[in-house]
C-alpha atoms as a PDB file:
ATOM      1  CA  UNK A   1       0.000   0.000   0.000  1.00  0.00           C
ATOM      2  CA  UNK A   2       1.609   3.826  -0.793  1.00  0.00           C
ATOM      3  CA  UNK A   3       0.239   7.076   0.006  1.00  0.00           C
ATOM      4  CA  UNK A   4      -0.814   8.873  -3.096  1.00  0.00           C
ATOM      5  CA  UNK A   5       1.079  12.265  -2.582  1.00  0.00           C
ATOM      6  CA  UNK A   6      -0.158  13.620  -6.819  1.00  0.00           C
ATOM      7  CA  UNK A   7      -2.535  16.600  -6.813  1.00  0.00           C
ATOM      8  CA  UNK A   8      -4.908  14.316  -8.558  1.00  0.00           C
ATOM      9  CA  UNK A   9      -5.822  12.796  -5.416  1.00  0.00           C
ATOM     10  CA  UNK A  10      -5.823  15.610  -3.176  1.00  0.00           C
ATOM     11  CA  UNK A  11      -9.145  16.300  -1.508  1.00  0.00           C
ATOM     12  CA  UNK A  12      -9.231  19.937  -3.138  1.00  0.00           C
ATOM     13  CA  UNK A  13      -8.146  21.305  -6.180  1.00  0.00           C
ATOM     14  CA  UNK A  14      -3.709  21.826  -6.043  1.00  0.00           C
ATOM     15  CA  UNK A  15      -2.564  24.392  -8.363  1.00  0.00           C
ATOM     16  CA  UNK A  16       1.131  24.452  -8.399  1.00  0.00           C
ATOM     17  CA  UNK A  17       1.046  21.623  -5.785  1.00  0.00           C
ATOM     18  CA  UNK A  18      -0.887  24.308  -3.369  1.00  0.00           C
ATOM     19  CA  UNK A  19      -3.973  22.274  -1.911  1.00  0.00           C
ATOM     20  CA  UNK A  20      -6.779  24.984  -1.777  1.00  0.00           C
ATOM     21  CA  UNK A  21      -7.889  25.325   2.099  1.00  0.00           C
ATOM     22  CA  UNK A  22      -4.913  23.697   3.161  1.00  0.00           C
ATOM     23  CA  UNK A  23      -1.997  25.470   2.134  1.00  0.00           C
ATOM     24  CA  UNK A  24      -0.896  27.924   4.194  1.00  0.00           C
ATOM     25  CA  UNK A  25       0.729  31.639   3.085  1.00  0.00           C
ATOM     26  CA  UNK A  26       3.886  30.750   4.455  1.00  0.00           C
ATOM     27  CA  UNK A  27       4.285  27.467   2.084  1.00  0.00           C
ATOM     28  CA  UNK A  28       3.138  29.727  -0.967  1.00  0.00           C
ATOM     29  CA  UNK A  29       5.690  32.371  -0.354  1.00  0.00           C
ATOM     30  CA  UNK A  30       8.281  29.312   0.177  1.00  0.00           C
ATOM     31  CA  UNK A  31       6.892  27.271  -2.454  1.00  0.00           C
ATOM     32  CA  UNK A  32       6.039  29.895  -5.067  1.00  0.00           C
ATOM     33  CA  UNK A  33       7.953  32.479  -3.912  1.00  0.00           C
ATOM     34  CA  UNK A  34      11.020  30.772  -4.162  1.00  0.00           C
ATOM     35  CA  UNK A  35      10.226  30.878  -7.640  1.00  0.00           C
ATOM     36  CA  UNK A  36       9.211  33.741  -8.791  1.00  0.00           C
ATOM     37  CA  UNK A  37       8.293  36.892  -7.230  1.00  0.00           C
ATOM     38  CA  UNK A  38       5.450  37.629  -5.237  1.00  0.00           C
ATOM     39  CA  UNK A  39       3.925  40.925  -3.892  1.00  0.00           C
ATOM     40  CA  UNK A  40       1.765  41.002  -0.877  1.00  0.00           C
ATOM     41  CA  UNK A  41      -1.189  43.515  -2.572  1.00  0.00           C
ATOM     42  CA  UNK A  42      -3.768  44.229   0.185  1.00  0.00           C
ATOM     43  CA  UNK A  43      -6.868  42.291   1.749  1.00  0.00           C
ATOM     44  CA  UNK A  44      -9.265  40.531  -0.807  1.00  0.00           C
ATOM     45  CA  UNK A  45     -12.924  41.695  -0.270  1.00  0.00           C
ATOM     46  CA  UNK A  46     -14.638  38.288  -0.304  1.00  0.00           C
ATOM     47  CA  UNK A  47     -12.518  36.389   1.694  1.00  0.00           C
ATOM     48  CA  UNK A  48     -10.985  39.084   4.165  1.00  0.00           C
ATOM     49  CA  UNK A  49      -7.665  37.438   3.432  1.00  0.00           C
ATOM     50  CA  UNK A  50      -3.684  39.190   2.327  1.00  0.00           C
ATOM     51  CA  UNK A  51      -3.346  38.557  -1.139  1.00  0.00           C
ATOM     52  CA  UNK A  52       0.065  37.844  -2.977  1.00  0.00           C
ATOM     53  CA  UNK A  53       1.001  38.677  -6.845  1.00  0.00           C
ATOM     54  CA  UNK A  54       3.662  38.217  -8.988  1.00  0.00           C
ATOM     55  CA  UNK A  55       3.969  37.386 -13.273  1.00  0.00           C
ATOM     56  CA  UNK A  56       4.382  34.087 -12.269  1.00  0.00           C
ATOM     57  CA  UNK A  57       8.117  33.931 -14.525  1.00  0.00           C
ATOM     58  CA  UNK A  58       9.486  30.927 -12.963  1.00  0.00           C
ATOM     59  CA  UNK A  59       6.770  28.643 -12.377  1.00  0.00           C
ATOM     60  CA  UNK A  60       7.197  26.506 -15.561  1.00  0.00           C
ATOM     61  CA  UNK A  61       3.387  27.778 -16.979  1.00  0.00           C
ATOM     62  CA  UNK A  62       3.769  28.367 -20.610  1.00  0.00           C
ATOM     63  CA  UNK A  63       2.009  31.698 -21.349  1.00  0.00           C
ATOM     64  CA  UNK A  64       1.571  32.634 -17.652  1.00  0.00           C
ATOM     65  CA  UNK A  65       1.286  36.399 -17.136  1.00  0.00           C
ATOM     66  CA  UNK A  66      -0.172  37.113 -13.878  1.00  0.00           C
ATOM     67  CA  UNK A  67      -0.594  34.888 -10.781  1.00  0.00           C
ATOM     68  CA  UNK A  68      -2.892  36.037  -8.024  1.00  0.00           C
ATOM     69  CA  UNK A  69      -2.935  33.854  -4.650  1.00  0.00           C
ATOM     70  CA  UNK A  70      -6.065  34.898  -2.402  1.00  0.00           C
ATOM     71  CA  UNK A  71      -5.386  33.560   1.558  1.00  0.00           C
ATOM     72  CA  UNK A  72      -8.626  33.627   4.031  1.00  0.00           C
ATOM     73  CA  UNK A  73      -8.695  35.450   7.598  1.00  0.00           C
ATOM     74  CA  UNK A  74      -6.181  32.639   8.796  1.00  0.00           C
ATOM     75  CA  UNK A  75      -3.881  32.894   5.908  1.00  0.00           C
ATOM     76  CA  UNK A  76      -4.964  29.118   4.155  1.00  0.00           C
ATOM     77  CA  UNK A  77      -4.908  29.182   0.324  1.00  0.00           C
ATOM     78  CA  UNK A  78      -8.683  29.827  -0.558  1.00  0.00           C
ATOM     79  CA  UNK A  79      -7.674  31.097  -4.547  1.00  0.00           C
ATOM     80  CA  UNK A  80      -5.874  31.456  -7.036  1.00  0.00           C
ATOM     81  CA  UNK A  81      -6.034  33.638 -10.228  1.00  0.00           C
ATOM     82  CA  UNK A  82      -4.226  32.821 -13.297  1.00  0.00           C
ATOM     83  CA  UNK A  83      -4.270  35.270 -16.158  1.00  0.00           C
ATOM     84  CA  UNK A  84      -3.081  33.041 -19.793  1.00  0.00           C
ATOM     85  CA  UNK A  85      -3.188  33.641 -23.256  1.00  0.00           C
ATOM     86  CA  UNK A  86      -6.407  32.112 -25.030  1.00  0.00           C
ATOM     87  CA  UNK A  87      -4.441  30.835 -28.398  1.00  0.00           C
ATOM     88  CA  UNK A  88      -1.844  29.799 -29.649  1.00  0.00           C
ATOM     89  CA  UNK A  89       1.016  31.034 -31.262  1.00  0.00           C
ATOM     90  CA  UNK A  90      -0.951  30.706 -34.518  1.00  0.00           C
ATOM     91  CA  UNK A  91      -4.114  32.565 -32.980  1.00  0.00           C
ATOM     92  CA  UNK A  92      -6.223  29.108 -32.845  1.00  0.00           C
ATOM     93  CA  UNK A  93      -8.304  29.616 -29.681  1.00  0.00           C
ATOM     94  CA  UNK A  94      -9.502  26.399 -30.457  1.00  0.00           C
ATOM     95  CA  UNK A  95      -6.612  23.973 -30.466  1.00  0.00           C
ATOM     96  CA  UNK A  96      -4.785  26.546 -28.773  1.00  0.00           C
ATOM     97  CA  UNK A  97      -4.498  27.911 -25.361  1.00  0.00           C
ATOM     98  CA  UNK A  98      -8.308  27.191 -23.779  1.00  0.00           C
ATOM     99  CA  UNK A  99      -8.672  23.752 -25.403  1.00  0.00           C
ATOM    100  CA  UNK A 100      -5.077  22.688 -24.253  1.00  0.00           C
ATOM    101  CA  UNK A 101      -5.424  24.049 -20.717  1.00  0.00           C
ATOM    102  CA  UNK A 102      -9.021  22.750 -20.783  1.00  0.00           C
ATOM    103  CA  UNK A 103      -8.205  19.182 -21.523  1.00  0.00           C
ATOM    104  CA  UNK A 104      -5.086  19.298 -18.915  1.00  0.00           C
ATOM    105  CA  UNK A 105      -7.664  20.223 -16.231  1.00  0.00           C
ATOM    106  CA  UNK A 106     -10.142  17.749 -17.766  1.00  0.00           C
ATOM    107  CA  UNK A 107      -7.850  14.886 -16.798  1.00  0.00           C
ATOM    108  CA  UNK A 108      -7.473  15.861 -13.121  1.00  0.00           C
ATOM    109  CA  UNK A 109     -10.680  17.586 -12.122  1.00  0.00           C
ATOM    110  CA  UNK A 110     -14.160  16.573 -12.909  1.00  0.00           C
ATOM    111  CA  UNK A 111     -15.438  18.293 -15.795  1.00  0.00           C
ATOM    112  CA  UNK A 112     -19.183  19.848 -14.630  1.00  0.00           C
ATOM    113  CA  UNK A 113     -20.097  22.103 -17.596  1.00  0.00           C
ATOM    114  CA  UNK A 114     -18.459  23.168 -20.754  1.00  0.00           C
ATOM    115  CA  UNK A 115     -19.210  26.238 -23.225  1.00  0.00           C
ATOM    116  CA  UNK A 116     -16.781  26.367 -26.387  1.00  0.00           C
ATOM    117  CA  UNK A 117     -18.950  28.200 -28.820  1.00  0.00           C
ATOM    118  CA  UNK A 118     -17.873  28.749 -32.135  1.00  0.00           C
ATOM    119  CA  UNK A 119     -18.014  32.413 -31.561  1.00  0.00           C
ATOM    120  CA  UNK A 120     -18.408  34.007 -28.475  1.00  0.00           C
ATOM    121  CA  UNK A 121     -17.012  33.349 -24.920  1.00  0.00           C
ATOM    122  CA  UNK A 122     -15.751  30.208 -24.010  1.00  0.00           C
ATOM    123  CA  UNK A 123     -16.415  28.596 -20.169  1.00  0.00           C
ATOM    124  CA  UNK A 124     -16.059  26.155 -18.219  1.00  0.00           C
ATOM    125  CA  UNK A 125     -16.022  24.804 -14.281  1.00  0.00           C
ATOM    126  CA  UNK A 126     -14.430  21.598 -12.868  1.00  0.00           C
ATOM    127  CA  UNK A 127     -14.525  20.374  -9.545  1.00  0.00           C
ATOM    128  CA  UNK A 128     -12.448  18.869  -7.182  1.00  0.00           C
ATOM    129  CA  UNK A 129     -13.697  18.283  -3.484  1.00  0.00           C
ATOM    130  CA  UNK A 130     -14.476  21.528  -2.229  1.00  0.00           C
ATOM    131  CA  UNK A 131     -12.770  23.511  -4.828  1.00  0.00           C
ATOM    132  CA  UNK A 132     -14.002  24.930  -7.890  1.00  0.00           C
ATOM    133  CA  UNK A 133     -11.865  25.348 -10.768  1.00  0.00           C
ATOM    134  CA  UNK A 134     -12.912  28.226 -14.237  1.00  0.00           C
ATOM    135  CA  UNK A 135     -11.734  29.149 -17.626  1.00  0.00           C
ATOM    136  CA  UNK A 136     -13.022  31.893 -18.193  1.00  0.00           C
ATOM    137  CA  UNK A 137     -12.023  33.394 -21.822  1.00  0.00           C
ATOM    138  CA  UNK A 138     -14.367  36.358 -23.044  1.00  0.00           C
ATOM    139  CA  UNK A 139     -14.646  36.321 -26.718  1.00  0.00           C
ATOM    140  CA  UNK A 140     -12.906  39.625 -27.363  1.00  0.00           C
ATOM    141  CA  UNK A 141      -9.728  39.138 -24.923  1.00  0.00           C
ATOM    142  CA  UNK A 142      -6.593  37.700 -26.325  1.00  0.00           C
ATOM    143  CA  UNK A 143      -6.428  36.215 -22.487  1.00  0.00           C
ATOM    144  CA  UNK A 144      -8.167  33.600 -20.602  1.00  0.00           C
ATOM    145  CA  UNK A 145      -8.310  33.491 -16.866  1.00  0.00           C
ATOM    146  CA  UNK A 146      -8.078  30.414 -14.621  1.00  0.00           C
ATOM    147  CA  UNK A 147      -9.554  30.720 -11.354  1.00  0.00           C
ATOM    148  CA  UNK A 148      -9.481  27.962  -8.531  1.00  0.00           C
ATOM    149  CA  UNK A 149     -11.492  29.026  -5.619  1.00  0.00           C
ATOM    150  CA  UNK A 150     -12.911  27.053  -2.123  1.00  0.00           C
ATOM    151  CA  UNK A 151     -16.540  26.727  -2.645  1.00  0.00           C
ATOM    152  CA  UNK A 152     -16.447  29.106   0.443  1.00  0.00           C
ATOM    153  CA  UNK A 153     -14.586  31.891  -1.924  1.00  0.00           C
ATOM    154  CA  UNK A 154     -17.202  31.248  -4.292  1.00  0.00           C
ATOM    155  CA  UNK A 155     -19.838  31.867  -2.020  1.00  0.00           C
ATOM    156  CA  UNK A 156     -18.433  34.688  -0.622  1.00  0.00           C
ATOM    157  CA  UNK A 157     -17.851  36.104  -4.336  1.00  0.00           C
ATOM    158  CA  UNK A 158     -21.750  35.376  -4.828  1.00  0.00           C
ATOM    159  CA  UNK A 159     -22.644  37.190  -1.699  1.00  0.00           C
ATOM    160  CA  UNK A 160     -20.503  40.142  -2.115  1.00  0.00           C
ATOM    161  CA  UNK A 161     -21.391  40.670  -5.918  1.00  0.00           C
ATOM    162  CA  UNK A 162     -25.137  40.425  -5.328  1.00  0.00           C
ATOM    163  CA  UNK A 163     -24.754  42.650  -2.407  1.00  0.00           C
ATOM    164  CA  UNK A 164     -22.907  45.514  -4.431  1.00  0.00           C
ATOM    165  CA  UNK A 165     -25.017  44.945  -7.426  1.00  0.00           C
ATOM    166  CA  UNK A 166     -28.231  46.115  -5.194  1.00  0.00           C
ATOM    167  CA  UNK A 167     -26.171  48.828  -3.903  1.00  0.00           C
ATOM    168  CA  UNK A 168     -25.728  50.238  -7.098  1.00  0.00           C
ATOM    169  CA  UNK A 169     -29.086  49.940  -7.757  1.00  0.00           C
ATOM    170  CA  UNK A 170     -30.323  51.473  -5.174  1.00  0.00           C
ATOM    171  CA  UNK A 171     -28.421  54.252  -5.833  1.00  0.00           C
ATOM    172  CA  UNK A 172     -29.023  54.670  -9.357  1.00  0.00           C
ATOM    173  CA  UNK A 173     -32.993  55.008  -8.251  1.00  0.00           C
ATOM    174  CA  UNK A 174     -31.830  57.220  -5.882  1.00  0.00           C
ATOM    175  CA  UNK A 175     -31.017  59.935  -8.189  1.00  0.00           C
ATOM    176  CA  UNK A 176     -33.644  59.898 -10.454  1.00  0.00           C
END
């Protein structure tokens, strides 16, 4: 019998080898940091956690321009943002960048819905335990974005947005 140390049999989703809700911000700023450079850029607004940044030069991800890692009030990994081109080299969206990184994901995470339109913006969500794991790649970016998140992230996102988006309503009735 051996312990299965891979990602792929993590409870949560691993980016980087960085279990979501169980990493800590001291093993990302030894384990990523050591790596490539990270910024510490404020508190995130859904999770009430220190963020780190960085371009993510270093950690061996073709295309990888931007790397955002989003902690919780007790500094565990809850997210993390990854900012990609869409296409290839050749501009093919299609057997390029989002179908490649799609299909990578595919074989580690459970695929749970899938939008590759023809035209238009392409989506789609794994999951992994209690992790969540997008491509997002709006039709008229040259970039896609990656996003793993704790379902609690999520929620929090949910919350927050809905929240703000009343706000702003309220305030737009408000002056008329």
């Amino acid at each position: 019998f051996t312990l299965a140390t891979s990602s792929a049999y993590a409870s949560n989703a691993a980016p980087l080898g960085l279990e979501l809700g169980v990493a800590t911000l001291d093993r990302v700023k030894q384990q990523a940091g050591g790596k490539t450079r990270l910024t510490e850029t404020g508190i995130n607004k859904y999770s009430n956690g220190r963020m780190l940044e960085g371009n993510g030069s270093g950690l061996e991800i073709d295309g990888l321009s931007n790397i955002t890692f989003i902690f919780d009030t007790t500094d565990k990994l809850v997210g993390v943002l990854m900012k990609l081109p869409k296409q290839d080299s050749f501009g093919d969206m299609r057997n390029g960048g989002f179908l490649k990184t799609l299909a990578a994901l595919s074989s580690k995470y459970k695929l749970v819905e899938k939008r590759v339109p023809f035209v238009g913006d392409a989506y789609a969500k794994l999951k992994q335990g209690e992790s969540i794991i997008e491509l997002d790649a709006p039709h008229l970016s040259f970039d896609m974005e990656v996003r793993y998140m704790t379902s609690t992230l999520q929620k929090g996102f949910m919350q927050r947005s809905s929240s703000d988006k009343a706000k702003n309503e309220r305030n737009q009735t408000d002056k008329f």
